[in-house]
N, C-alpha and C. Protein backbone atom coordinates (compact mmCIF):
# COMPACT_ATOMS: atom_id res chain seq x y z
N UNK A 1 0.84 -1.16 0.00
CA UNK A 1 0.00 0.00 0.00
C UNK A 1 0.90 1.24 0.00
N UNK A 2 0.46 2.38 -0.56
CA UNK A 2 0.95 3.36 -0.91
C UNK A 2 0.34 4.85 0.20
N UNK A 3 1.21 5.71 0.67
CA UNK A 3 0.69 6.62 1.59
C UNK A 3 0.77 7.67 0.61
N UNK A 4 -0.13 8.51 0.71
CA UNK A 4 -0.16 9.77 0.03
C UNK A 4 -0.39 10.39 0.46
N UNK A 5 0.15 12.06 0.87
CA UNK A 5 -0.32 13.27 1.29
C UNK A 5 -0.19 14.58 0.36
N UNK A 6 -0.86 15.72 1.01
CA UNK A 6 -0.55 16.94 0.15
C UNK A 6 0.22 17.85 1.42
N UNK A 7 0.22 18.87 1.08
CA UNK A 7 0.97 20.09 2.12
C UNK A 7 -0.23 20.49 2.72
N UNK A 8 -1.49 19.71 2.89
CA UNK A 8 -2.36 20.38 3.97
C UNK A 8 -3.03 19.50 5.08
N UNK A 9 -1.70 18.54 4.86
CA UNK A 9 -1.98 17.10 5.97
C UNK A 9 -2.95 16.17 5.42
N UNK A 10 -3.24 16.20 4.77
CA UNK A 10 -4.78 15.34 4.42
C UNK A 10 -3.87 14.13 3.44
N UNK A 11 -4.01 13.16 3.80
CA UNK A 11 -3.50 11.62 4.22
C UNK A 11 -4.26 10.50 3.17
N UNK A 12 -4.01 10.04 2.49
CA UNK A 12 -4.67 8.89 2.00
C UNK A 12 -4.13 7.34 1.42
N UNK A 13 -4.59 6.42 0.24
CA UNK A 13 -3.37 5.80 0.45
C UNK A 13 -4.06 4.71 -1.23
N UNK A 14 -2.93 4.28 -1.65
CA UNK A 14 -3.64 3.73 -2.74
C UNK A 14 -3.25 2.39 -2.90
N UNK A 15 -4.17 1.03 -3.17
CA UNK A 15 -5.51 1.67 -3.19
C UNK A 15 -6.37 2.58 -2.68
N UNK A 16 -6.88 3.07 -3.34
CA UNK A 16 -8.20 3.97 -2.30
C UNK A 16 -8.86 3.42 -1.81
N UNK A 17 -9.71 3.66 -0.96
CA UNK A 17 -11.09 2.88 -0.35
C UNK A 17 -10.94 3.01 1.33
N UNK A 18 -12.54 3.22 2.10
CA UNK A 18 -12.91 3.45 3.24
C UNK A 18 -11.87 2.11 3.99
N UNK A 19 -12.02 1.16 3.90
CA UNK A 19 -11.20 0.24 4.55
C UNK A 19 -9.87 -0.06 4.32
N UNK A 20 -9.14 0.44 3.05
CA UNK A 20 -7.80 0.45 3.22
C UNK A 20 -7.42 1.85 3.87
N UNK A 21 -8.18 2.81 3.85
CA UNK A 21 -8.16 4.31 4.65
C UNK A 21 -7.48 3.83 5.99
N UNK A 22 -8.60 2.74 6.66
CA UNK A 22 -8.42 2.35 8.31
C UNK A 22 -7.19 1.59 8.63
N UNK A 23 -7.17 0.65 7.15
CA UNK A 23 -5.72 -0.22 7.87
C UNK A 23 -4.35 0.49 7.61
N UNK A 24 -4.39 1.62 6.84
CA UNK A 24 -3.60 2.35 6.65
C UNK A 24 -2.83 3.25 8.21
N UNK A 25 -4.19 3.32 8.34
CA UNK A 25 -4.27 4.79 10.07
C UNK A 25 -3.53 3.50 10.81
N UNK A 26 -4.08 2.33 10.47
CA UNK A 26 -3.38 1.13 11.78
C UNK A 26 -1.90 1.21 11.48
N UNK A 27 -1.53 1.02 10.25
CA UNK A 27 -0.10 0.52 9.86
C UNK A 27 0.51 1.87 10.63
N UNK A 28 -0.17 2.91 10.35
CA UNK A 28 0.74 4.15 10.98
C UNK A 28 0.44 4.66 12.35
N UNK A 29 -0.30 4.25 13.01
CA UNK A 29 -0.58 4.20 14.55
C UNK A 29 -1.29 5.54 14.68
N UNK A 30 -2.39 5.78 13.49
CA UNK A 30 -3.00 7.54 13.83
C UNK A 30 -4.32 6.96 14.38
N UNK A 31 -4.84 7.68 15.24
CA UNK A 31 -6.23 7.41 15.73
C UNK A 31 -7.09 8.03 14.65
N UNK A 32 -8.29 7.29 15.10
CA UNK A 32 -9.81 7.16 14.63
C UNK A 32 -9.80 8.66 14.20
N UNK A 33 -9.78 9.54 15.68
CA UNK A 33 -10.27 10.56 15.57
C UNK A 33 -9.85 11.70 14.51
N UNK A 34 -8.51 11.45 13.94
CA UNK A 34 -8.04 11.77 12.52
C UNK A 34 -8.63 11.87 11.38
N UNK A 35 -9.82 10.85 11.06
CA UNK A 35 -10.61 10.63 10.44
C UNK A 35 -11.50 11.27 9.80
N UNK A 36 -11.74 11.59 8.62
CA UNK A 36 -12.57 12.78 8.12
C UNK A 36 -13.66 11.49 7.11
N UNK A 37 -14.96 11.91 7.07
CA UNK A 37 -15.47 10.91 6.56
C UNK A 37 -16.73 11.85 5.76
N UNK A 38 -16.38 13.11 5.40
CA UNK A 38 -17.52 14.15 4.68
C UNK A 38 -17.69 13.62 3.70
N UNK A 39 -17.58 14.27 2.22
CA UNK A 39 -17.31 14.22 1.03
C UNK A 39 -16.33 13.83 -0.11
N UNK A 40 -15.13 13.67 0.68
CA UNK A 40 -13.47 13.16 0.52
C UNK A 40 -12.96 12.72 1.72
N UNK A 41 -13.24 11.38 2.10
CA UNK A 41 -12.99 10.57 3.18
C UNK A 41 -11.49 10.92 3.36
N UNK A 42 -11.08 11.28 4.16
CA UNK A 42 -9.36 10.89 4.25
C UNK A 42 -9.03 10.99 5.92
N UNK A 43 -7.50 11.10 6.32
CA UNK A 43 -7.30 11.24 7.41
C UNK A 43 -6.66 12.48 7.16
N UNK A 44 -6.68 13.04 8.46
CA UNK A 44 -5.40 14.32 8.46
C UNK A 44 -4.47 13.62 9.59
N UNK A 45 -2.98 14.44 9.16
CA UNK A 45 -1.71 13.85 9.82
C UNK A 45 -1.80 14.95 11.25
N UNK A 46 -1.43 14.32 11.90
CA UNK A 46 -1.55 14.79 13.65
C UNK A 46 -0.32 15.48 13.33
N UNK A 47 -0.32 16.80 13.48
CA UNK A 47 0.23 17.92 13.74
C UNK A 47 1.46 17.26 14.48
N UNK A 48 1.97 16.78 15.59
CA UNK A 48 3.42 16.83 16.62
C UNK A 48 4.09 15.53 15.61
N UNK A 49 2.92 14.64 14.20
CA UNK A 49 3.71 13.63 13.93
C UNK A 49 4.23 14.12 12.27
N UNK A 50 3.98 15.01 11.56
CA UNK A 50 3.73 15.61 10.52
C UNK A 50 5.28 14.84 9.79
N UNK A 51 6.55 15.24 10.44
CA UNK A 51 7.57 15.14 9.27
C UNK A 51 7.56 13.42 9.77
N UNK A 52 7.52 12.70 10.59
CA UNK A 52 7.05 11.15 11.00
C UNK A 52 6.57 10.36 9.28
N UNK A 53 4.96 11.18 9.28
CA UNK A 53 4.62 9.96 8.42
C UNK A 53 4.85 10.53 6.94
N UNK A 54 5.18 11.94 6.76
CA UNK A 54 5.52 12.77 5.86
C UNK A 54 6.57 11.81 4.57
N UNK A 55 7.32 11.32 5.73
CA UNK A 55 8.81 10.58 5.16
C UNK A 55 8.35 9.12 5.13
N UNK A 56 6.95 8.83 5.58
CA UNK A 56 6.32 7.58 4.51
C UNK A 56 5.62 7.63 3.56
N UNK A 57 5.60 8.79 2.90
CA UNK A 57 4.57 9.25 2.13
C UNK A 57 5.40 9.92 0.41
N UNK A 58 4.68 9.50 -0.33
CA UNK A 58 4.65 10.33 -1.57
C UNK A 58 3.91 11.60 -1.49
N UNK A 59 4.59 12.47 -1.69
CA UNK A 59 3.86 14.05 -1.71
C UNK A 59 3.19 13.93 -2.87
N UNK A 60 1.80 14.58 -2.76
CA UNK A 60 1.20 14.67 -3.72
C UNK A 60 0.56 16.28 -3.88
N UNK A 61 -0.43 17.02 -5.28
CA UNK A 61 -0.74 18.08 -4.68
C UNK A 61 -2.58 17.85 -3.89
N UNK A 62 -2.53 18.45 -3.22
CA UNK A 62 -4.10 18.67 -3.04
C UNK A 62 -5.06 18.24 -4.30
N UNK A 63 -5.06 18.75 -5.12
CA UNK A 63 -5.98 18.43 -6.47
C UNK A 63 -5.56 16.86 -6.83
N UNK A 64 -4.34 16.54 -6.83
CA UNK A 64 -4.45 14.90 -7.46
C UNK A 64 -5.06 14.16 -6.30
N UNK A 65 -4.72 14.96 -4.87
CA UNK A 65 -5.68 13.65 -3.49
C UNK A 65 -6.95 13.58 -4.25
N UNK A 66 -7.60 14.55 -4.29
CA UNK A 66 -8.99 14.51 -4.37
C UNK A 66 -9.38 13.85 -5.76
N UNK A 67 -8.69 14.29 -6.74
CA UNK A 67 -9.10 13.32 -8.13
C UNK A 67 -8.88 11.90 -7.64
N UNK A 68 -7.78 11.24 -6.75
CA UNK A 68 -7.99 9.99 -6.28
C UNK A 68 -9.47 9.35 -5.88
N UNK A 69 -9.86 10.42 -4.61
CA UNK A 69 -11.01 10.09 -4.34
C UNK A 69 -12.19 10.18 -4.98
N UNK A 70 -12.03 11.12 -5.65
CA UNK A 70 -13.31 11.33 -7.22
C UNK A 70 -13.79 10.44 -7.82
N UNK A 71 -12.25 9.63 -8.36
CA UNK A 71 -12.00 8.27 -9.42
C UNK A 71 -12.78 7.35 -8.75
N UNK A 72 -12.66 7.06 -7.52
CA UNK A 72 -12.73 6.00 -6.68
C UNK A 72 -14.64 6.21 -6.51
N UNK A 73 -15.03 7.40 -5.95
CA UNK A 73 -16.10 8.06 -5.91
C UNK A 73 -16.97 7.71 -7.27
N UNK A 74 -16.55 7.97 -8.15
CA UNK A 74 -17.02 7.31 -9.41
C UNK A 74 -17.53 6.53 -9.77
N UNK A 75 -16.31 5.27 -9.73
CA UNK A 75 -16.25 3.38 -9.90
C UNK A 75 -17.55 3.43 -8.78
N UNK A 76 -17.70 4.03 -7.60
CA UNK A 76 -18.19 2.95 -6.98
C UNK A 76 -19.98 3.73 -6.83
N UNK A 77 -19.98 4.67 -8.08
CA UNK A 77 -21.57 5.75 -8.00
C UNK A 77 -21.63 6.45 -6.80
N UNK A 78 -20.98 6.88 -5.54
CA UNK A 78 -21.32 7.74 -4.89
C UNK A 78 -21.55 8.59 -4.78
């Protein structure tokens, strides 16, 4: 699995999807409460751990996170 972030903490991981979202937060030890589950499910990175999971992550920009979740949003009619 693949970690992805942008420069505004917002966390995701590819595959996409609500349940690789969670085992993702597990592999990286972020709580639940990280969890954003609106319109573009993702996690945000806990502020004191930022350069932590930063340096497990492919930087991405803001606009390609969300076309991730779009794509995904798509395939699955939501």
């Amino acid at each position: 699995m693949l970690y992805l972030c942008d420069d505004s903490r917002h966390l995701i991981c590819e595959p996409y999807g609500i349940n690789n979202l969670h085992v993702m937060a597990q592999e990286l030890d972020i709580n639940k409460c990280w969890y954003h589950s609106g319109a573009y499910p993702h996690y945000d990175i806990p502020k004191r751990r930022i350069l932590e999971i930063t340096n497990k992550c492919i930087i991405i920009s803001t606009r390609e996170l969300f076309k991730i979740i779009k794509k995904w949003q798509k395939k699955l009619n939501v």
